[in-house]
Protein backbone atom coordinates (compact mmCIF):
# COMPACT_ATOMS: atom_id res chain seq x y z
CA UNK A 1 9.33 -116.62 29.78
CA UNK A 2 11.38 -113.76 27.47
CA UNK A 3 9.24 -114.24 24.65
CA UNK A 4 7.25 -111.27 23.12
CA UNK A 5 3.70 -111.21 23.33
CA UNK A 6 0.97 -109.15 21.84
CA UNK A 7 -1.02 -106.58 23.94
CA UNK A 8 -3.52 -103.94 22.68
CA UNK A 9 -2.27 -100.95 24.51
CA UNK A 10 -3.65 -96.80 24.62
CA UNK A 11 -1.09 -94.71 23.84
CA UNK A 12 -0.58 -90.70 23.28
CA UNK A 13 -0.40 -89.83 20.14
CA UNK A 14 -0.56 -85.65 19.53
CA UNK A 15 -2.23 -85.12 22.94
CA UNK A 16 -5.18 -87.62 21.99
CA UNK A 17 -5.27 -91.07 23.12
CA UNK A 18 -5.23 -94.42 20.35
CA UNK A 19 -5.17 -97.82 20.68
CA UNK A 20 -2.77 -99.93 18.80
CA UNK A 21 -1.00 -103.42 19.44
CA UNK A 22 2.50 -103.43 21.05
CA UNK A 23 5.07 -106.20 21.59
CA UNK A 24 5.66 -106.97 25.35
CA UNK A 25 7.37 -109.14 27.46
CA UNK A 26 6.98 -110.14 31.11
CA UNK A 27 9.48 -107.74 32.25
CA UNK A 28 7.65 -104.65 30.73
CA UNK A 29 4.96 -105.55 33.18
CA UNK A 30 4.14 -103.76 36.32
CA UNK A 31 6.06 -105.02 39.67
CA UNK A 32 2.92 -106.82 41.43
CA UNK A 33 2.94 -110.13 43.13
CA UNK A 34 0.86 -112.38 40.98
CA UNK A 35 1.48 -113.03 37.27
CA UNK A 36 -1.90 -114.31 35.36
CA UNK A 37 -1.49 -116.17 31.98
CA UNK A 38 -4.99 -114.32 30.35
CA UNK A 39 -7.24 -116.57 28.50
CA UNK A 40 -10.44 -114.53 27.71
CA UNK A 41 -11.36 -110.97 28.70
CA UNK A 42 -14.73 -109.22 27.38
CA UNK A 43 -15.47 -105.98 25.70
CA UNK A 44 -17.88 -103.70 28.01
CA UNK A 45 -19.12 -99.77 26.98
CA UNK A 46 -16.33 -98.76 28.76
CA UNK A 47 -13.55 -100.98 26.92
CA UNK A 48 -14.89 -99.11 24.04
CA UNK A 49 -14.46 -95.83 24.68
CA UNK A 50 -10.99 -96.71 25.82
CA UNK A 51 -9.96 -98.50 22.83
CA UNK A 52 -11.93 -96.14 20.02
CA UNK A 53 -10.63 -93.02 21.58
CA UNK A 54 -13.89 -91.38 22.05
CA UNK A 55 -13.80 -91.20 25.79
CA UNK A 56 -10.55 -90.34 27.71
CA UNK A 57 -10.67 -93.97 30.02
CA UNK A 58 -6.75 -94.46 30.64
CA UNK A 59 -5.83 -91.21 32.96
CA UNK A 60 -2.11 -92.58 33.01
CA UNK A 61 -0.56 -93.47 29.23
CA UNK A 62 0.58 -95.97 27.94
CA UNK A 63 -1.68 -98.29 29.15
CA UNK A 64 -3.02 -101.98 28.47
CA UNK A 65 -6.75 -101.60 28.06
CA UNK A 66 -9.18 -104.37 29.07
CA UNK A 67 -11.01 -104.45 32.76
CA UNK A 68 -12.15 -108.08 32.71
CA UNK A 69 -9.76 -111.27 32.75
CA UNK A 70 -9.43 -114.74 33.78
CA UNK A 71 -7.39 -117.36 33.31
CA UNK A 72 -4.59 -119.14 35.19
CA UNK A 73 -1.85 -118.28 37.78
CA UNK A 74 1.75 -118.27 37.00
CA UNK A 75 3.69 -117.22 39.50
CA UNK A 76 2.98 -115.86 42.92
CA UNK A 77 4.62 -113.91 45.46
CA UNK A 78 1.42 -114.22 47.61
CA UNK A 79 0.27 -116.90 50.22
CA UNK A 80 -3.31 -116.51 48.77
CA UNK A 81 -2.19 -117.57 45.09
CA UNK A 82 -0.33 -120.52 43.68
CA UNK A 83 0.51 -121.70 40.18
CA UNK A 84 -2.52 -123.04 38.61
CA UNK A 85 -5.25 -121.33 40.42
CA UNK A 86 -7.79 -120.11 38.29
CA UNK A 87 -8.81 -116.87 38.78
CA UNK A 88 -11.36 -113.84 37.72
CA UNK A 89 -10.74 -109.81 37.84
CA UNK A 90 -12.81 -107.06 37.41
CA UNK A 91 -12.91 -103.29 37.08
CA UNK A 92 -9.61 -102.26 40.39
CA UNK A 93 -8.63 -99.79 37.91
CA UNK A 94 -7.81 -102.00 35.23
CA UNK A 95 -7.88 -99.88 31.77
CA UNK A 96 -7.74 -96.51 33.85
CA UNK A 97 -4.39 -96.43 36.22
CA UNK A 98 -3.27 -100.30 36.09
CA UNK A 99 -2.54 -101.76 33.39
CA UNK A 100 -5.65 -104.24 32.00
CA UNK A 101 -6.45 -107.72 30.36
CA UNK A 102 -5.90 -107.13 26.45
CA UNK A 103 -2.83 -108.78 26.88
CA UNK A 104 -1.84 -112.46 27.04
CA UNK A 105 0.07 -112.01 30.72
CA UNK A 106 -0.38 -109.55 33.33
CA UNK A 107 0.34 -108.98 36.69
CA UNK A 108 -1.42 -108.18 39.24
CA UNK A 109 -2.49 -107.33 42.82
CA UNK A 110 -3.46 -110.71 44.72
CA UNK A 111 -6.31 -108.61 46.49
CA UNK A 112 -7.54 -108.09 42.79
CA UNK A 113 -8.67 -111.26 42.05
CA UNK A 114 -11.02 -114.18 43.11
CA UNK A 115 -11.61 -118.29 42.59
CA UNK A 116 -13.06 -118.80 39.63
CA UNK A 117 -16.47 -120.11 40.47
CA UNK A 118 -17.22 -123.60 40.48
CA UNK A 119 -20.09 -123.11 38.57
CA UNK A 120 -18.48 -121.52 35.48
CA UNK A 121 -15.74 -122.18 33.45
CA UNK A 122 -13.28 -119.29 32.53
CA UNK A 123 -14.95 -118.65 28.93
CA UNK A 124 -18.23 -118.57 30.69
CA UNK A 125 -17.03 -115.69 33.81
CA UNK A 126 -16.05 -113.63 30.43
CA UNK A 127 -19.54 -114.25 29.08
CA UNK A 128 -20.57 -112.37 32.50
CA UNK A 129 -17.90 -110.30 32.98
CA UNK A 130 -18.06 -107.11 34.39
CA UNK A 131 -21.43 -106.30 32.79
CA UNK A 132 -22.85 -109.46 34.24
CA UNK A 133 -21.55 -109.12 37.16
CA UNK A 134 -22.61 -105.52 37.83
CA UNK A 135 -26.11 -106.85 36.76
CA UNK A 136 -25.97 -108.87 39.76
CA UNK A 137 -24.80 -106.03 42.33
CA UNK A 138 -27.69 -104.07 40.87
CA UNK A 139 -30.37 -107.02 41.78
CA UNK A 140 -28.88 -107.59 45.24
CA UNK A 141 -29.56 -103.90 46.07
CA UNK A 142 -32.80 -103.62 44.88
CA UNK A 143 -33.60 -106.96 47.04
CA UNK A 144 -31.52 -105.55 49.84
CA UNK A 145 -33.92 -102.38 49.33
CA UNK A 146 -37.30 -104.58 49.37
CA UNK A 147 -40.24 -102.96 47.73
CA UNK A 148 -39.58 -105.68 44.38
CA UNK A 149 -39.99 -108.24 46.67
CA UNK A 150 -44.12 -107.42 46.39
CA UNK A 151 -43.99 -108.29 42.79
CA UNK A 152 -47.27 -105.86 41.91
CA UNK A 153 -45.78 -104.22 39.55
CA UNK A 154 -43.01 -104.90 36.99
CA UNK A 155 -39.56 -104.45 37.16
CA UNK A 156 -38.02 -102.05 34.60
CA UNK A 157 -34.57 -102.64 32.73
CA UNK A 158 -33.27 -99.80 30.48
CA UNK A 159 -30.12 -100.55 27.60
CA UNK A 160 -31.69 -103.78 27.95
CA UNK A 161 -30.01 -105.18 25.08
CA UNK A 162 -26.79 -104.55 26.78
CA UNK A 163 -24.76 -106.72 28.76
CA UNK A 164 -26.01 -105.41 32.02
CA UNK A 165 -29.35 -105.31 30.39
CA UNK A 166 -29.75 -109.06 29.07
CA UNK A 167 -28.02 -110.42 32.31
CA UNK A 168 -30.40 -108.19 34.77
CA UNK A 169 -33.63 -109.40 32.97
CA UNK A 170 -31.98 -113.59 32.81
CA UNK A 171 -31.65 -112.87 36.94
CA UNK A 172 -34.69 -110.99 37.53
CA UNK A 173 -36.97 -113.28 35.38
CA UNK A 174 -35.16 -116.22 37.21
CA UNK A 175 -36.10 -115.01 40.68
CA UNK A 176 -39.90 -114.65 39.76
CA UNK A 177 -40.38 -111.16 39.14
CA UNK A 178 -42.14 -109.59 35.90
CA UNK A 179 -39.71 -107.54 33.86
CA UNK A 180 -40.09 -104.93 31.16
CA UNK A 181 -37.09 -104.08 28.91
CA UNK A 182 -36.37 -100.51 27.66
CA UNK A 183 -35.00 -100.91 24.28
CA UNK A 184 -34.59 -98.80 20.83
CA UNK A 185 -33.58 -102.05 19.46
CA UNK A 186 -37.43 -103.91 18.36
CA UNK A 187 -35.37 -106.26 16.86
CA UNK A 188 -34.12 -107.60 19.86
CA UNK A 189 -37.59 -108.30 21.16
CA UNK A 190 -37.61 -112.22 20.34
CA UNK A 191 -34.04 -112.09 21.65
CA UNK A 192 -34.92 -110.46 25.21
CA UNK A 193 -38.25 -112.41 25.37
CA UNK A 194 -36.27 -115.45 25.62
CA UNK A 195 -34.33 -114.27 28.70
CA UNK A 196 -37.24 -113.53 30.19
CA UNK A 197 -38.62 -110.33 29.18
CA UNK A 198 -42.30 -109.61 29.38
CA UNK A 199 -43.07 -106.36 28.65
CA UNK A 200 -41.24 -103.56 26.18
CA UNK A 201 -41.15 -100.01 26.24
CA UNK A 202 -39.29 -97.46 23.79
CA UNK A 203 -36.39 -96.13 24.64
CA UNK A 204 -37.13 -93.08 23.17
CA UNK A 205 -40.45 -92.21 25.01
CA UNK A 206 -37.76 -91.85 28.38
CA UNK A 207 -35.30 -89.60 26.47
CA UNK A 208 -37.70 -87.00 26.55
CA UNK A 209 -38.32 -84.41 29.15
CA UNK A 210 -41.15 -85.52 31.24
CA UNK A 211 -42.71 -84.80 34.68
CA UNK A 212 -41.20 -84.29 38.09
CA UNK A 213 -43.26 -87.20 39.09
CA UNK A 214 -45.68 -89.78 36.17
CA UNK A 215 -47.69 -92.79 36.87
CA UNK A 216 -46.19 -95.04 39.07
CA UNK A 217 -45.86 -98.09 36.48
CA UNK A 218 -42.42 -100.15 38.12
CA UNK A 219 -41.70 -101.51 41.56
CA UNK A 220 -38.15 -101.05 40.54
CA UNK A 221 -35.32 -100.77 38.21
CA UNK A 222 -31.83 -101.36 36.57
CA UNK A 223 -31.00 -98.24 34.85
CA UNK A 224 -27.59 -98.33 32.41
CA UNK A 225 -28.43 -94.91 30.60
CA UNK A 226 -28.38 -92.11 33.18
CA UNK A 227 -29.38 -88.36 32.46
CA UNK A 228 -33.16 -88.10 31.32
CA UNK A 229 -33.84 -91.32 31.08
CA UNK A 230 -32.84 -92.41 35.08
CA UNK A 231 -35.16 -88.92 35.91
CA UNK A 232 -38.16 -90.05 33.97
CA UNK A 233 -37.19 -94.20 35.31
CA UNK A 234 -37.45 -92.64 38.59
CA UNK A 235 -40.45 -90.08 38.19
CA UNK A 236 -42.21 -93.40 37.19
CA UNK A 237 -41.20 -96.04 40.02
CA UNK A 238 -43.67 -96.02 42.69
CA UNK A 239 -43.95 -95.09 46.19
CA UNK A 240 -41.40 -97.21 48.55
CA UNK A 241 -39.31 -98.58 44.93
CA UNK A 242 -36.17 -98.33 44.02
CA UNK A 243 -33.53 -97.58 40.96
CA UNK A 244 -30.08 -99.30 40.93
CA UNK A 245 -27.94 -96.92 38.33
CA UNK A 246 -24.71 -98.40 36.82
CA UNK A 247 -24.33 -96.74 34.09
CA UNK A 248 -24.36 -93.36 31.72
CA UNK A 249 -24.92 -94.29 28.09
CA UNK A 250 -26.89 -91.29 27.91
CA UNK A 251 -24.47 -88.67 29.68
CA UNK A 252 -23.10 -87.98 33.23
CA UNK A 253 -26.17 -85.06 33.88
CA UNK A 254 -29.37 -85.94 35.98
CA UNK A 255 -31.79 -83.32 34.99
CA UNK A 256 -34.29 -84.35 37.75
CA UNK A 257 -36.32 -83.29 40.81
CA UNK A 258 -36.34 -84.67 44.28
CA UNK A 259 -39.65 -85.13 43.98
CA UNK A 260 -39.72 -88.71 43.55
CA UNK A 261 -37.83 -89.22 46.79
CA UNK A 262 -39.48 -86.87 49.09
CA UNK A 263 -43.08 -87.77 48.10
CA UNK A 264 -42.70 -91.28 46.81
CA UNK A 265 -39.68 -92.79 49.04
CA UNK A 266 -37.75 -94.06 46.14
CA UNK A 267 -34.77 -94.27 46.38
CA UNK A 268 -31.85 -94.09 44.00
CA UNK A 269 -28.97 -96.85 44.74
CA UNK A 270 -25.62 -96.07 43.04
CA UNK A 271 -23.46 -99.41 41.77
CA UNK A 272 -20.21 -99.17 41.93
CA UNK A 273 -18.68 -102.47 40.23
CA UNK A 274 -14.63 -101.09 40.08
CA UNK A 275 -13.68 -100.96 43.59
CA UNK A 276 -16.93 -102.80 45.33
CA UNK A 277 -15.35 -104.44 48.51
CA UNK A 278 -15.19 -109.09 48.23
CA UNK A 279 -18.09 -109.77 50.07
CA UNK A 280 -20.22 -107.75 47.59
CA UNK A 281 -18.21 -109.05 44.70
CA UNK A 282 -18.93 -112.91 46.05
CA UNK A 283 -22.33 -112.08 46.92
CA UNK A 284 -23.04 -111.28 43.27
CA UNK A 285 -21.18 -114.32 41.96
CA UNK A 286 -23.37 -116.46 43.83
CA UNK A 287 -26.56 -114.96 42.82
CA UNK A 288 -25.27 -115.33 39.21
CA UNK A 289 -24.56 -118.81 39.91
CA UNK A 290 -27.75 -119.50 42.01
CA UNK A 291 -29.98 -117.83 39.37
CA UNK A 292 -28.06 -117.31 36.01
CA UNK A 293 -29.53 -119.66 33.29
CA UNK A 294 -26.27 -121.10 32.20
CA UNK A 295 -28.21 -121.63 28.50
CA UNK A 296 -28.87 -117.76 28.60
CA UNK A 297 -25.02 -117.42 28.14
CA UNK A 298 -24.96 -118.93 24.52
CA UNK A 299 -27.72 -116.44 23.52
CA UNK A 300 -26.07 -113.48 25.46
CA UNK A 301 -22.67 -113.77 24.36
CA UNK A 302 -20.19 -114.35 21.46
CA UNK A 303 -16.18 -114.98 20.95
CA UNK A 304 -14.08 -113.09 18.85
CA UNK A 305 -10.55 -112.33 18.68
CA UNK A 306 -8.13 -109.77 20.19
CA UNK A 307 -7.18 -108.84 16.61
CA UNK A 308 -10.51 -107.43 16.05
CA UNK A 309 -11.30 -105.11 18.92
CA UNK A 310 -10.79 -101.95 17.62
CA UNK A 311 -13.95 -102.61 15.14
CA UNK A 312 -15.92 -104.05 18.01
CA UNK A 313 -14.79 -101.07 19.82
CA UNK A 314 -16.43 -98.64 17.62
CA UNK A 315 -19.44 -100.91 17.34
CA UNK A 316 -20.30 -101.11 21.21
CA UNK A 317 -19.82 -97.11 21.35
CA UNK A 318 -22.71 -97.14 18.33
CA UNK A 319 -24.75 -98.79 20.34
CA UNK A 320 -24.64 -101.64 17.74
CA UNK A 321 -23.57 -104.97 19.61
CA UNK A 322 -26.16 -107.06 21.73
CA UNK A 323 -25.09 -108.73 24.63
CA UNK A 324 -21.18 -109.72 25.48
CA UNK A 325 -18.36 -109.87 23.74
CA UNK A 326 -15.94 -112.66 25.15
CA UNK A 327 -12.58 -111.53 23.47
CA UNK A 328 -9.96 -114.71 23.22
CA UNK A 329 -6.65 -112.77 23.63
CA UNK A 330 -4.61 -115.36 21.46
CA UNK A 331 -6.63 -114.89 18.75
């Protein structure tokens, strides 16, 4: 295996990071136990900032970018892995201080990476992917929490277009509840209607500043955007709910009151999808394979190839791509 291979990698160039594709081969690799052959990885928000340059992702340089992969094992050092095993890897790191998945090998830790589900194939775990999968940690805590279970009021979904978005409303339709999707996208109305959205609200009219505490119109939500929009989600989720926040589109700030906790009782549940422990991370492939309409997938996600991710990178960051991105990283 001295062949060259192709690998999109972020490199320095003047002090700024860029993404270009590099020649490798298997000894250029880092020294971990198990080598994966790649077969698909995805392209998530964060993938794109990485690749496009406008967010600093990698903190070590160069790196391989890509935190999603799956595909087959090659060699192993490890009890837990043999040659063949399929396996699935997300977030560890990957893309920030290990190297990541835009690459046809890589190796990795064997605590890194689980059985590829039996009710997937390894195109459709990249269809999930990280933003699916997060989707599913974010459902499991607001069940965990409880108030959704009463079902009197919808559940809310914000970036709903997103992956995280459009795989939160496919499991949350799934599982009975009503769900609204925040969008700025109208669209993709038919598009989220037919993963079972019900109800649509602007984005815009949660950018704005609002009150320390509105109408309580959600039992619950997914949130994906952060800063004004989480503080409005939760001014507006009513008394005992709670918001699972994954993400922060809209900026790293949360220009809210405590308010909503202290009078209401809702709570805010952070999701952590890059080092969540394996019984979380089986937990939520369960529920996607319990509750995920495997149809969904062909509506949610698309394949292109590795040679065009640094478009697709610019695209995600623009807010212009719906749903996943399965990127084939032979092509």
């Amino acid at each position: 295996m001295t062949d060259p291979f192709r690998a999109l990698m972020i490199v320095d160039q003047d002090g700024k990071p860029k993404a270009e594709f590099r020649e490798l081969t298997i000894a250029d690799l880092p020294d971990y136990d198990v080598l994966v052959e790649i077969a698909y990885s995805t392209l998530n928000y964060k993938d794109g900032l990485a690749v496009s340059g406008k967010g600093r992702i990698a903190r070590r340089l160069p790196m391989v970018a890509g935190i999603d992969m799956a595909g087959t094992v090659v060699e192993s050092r490890s009890p837990d892995w043999k040659p063949g095993d399929k396996v699935v890897a997300n977030g560890w790191g990957m893309s920030e201080t290990e190297w990541g998945a835009y690459s046809l090998y890589q190796r990795v830790k064997p605590e890194w990476l689980i059985r590829l589900p039996e009710a997937f194939d390894i195109k459709a775990t990249m269809a999930i992917g990280t933003a699916g999968y997060t989707a599913a940690l974010c459902v499991d805590a607001l069940e965990d929490w409880g108030r959704i279970a009463a079902k009197d009021l919808p559940v809310l979904v914000t970036g709903a277009a997103g992956g995280v978005g459009s795989t939160a409303i496919s499991l949350l339709s799934a599982k009975g509840y009503e769900v609204t999707a925040s969008t700025g996208r109208p669209d993709t109305h038919d598009y989220l209607k037919s993963l079972g959205a019900s109800g649509f609200i602007d984005r815009s009219s949660l950018t704005e500043k609002g009150k320390p505490l509105d109408k309580e119109r959600f039992a619950g939500a997914v949130d994906t955007v952060g800063s004004t929009t989480l503080a409005n989600v939760l001014a507006q989720t009513a008394y005992g709910g709670a918001v699972a926040a994954c993400g922060l589109a809209g900026g790293m700030d949360l220009p809210a009151t405590v308010a909503p906790h202290i009078l209401r009782g809702v709570a805010l549940i952070g999701i952590d999808s890059v080092m969540a422990p394996l019984a979380k991370r089986e937990r939520a492939w369960k529920t996607l394979a319990d509750h995920l309409d495997k149809a969904h997938l062909d509506r949610i996600a698309r394949v292109e190839p590795l040679s065009d991710l640094p478009k697709l990178a610019e695209e995600i960051v623009a807010g212009r791509i719906r749903g996943r991105v399965v990127i084939d990283v032979k092509a």
